[in-house]
Structures are given as C-alpha cells and as structure tokens.
C-alpha atoms as a PDB file:
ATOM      1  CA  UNK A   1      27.723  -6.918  17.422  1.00  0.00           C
ATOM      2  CA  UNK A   2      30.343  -9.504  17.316  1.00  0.00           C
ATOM      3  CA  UNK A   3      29.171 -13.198  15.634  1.00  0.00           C
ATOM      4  CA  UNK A   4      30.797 -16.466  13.506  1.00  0.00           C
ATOM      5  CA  UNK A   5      29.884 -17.332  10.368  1.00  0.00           C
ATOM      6  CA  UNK A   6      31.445 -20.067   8.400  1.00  0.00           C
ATOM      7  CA  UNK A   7      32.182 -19.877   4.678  1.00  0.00           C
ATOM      8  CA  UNK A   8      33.986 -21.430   2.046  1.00  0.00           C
ATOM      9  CA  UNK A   9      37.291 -20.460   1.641  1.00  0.00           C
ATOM     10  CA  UNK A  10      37.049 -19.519  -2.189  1.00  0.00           C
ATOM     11  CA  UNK A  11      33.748 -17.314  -0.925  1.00  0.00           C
ATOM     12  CA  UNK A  12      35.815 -15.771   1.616  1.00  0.00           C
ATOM     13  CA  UNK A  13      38.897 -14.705  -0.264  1.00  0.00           C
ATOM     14  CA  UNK A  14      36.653 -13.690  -2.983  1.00  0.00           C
ATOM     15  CA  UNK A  15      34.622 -11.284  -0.469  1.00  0.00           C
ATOM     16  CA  UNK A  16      37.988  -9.861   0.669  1.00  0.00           C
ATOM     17  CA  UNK A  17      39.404  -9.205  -2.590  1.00  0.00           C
ATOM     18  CA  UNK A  18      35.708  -7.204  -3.191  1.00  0.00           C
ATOM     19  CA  UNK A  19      36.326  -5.352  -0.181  1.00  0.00           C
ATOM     20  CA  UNK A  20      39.557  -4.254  -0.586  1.00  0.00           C
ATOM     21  CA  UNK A  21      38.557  -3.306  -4.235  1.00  0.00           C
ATOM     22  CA  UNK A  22      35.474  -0.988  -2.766  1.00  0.00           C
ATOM     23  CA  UNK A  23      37.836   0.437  -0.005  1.00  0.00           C
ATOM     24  CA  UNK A  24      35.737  -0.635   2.733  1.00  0.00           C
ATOM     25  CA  UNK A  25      36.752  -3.863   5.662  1.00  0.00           C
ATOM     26  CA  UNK A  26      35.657  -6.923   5.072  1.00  0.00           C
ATOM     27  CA  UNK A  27      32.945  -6.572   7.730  1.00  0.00           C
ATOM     28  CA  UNK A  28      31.101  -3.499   5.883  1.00  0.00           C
ATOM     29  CA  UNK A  29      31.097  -5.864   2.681  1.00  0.00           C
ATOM     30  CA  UNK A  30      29.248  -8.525   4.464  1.00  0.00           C
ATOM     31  CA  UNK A  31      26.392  -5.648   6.134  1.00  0.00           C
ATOM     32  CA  UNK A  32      25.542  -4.009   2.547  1.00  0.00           C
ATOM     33  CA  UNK A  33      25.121  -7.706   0.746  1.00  0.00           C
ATOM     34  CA  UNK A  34      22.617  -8.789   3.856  1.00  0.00           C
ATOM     35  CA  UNK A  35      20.846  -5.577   3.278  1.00  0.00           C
ATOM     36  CA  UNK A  36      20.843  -5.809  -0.342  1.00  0.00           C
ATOM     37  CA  UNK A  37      19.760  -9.557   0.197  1.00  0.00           C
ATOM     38  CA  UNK A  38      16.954  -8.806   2.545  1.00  0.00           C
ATOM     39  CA  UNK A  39      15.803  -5.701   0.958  1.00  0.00           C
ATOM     40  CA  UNK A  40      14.999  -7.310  -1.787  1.00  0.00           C
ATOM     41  CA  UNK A  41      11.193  -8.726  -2.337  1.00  0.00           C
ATOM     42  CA  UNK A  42      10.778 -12.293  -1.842  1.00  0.00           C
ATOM     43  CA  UNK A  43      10.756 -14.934  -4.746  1.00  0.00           C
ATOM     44  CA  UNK A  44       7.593 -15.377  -6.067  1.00  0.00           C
ATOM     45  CA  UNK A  45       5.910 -12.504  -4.444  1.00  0.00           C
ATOM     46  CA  UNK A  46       2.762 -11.289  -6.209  1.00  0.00           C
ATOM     47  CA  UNK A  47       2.850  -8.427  -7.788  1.00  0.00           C
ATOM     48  CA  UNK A  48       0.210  -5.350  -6.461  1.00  0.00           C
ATOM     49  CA  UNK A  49      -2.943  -5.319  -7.123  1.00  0.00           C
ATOM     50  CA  UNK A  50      -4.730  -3.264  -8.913  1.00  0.00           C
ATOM     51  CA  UNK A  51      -8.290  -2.569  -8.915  1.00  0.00           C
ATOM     52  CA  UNK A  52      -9.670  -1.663 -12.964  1.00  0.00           C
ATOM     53  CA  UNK A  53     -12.852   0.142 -12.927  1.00  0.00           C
ATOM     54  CA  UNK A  54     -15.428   0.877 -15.633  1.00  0.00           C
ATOM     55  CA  UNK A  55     -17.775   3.468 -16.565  1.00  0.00           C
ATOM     56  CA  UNK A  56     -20.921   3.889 -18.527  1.00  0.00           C
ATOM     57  CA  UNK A  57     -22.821   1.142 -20.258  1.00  0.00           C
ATOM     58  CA  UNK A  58     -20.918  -1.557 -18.463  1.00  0.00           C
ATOM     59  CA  UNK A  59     -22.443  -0.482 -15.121  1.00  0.00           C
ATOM     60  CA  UNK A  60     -26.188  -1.608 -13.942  1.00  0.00           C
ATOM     61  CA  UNK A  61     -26.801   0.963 -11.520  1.00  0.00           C
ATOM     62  CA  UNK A  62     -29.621  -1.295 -10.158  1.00  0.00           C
ATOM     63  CA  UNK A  63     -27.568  -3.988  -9.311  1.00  0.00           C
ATOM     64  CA  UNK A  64     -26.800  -5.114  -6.114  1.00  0.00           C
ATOM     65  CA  UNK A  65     -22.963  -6.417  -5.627  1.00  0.00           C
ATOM     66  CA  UNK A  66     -23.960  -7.498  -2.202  1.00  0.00           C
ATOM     67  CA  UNK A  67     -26.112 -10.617  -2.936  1.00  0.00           C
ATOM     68  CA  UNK A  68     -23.773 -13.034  -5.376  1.00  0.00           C
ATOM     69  CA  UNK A  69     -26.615 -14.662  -6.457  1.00  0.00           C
ATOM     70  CA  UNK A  70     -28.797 -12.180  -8.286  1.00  0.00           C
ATOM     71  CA  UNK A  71     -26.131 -11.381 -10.323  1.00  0.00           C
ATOM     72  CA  UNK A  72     -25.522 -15.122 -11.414  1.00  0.00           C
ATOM     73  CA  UNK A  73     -29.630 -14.704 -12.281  1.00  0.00           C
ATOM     74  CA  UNK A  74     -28.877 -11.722 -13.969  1.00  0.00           C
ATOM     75  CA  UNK A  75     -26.394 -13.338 -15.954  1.00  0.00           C
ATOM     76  CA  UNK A  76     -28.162 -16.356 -17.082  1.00  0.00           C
ATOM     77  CA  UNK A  77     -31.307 -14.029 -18.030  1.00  0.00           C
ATOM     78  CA  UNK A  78     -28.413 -12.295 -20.282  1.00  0.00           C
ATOM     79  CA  UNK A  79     -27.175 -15.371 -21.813  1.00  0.00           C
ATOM     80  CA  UNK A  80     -30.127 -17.344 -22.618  1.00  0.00           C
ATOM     81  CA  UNK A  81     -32.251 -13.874 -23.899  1.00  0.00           C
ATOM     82  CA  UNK A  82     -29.102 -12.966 -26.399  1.00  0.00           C
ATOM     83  CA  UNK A  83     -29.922 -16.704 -27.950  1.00  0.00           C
END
C-alpha cells in the first residue's frame, strides 16, 4: 500500500542514510521502526499482576471471603483483644 507522509527534511535524510547503511530501501526502514514503535507496550502500562498466596497460620479456614464485613468484625475483635 502506497501513502504520504510528511517529515522534516533533517529526519528524512537521516532515515535514508540509516537505510542505505542497513542495506534495505528507505520504505523497509520506515515498516520495522512502526513495528518496533507499536510493538512496544504503552507508556505507563501497569505491570502484571500477580496474585501472592499464603499458607498455614495466616489462613482462618472458617472465614468467609464472601461477606466483607465479617472480616472487618473479625479484625476489630483482633485489634482491640491484642490490647
């Protein structure tokens, strides 16, 4: 596919001297920076998440993640029986 882009002259030169140093035209310069360019992960992206998990003591077994509350209960009960 044929298109137009305009660019600076200095860019332009510069990108032709690249070329011609790599051996390839002009035009297969210009596809592997865009790939490079939008292979590359956004600015600012997070970074994965990852899930840490704990065994043993830690763990209530009778605790129930599914109602918040009960474990904001449990966790007052915790504080104010440690003081």
């Amino acid at each position: 596919m044929r298109t137009t882009v305009s660019l600076p002259d200095s860019l332009l030169d510069s990108a032709r001297q690249a070329a011609a140093e790599r051996g390839i035209t002009f035009s297969e310069l210009v596809e592997d920076a865009l790939r490079l360019l939008l292979a590359r992960a956004p600015a600012g992206a997070a970074a994965p998440f990852r899930l840490h998990t704990v065994r043993g003591r830690l763990v209530d077994p009778g605790l129930d993640l599914s109602r918040t509350s009960a474990l904001t209960v449990q966790e007052d009960e915790a504080s104010f029986r440690c003081r």
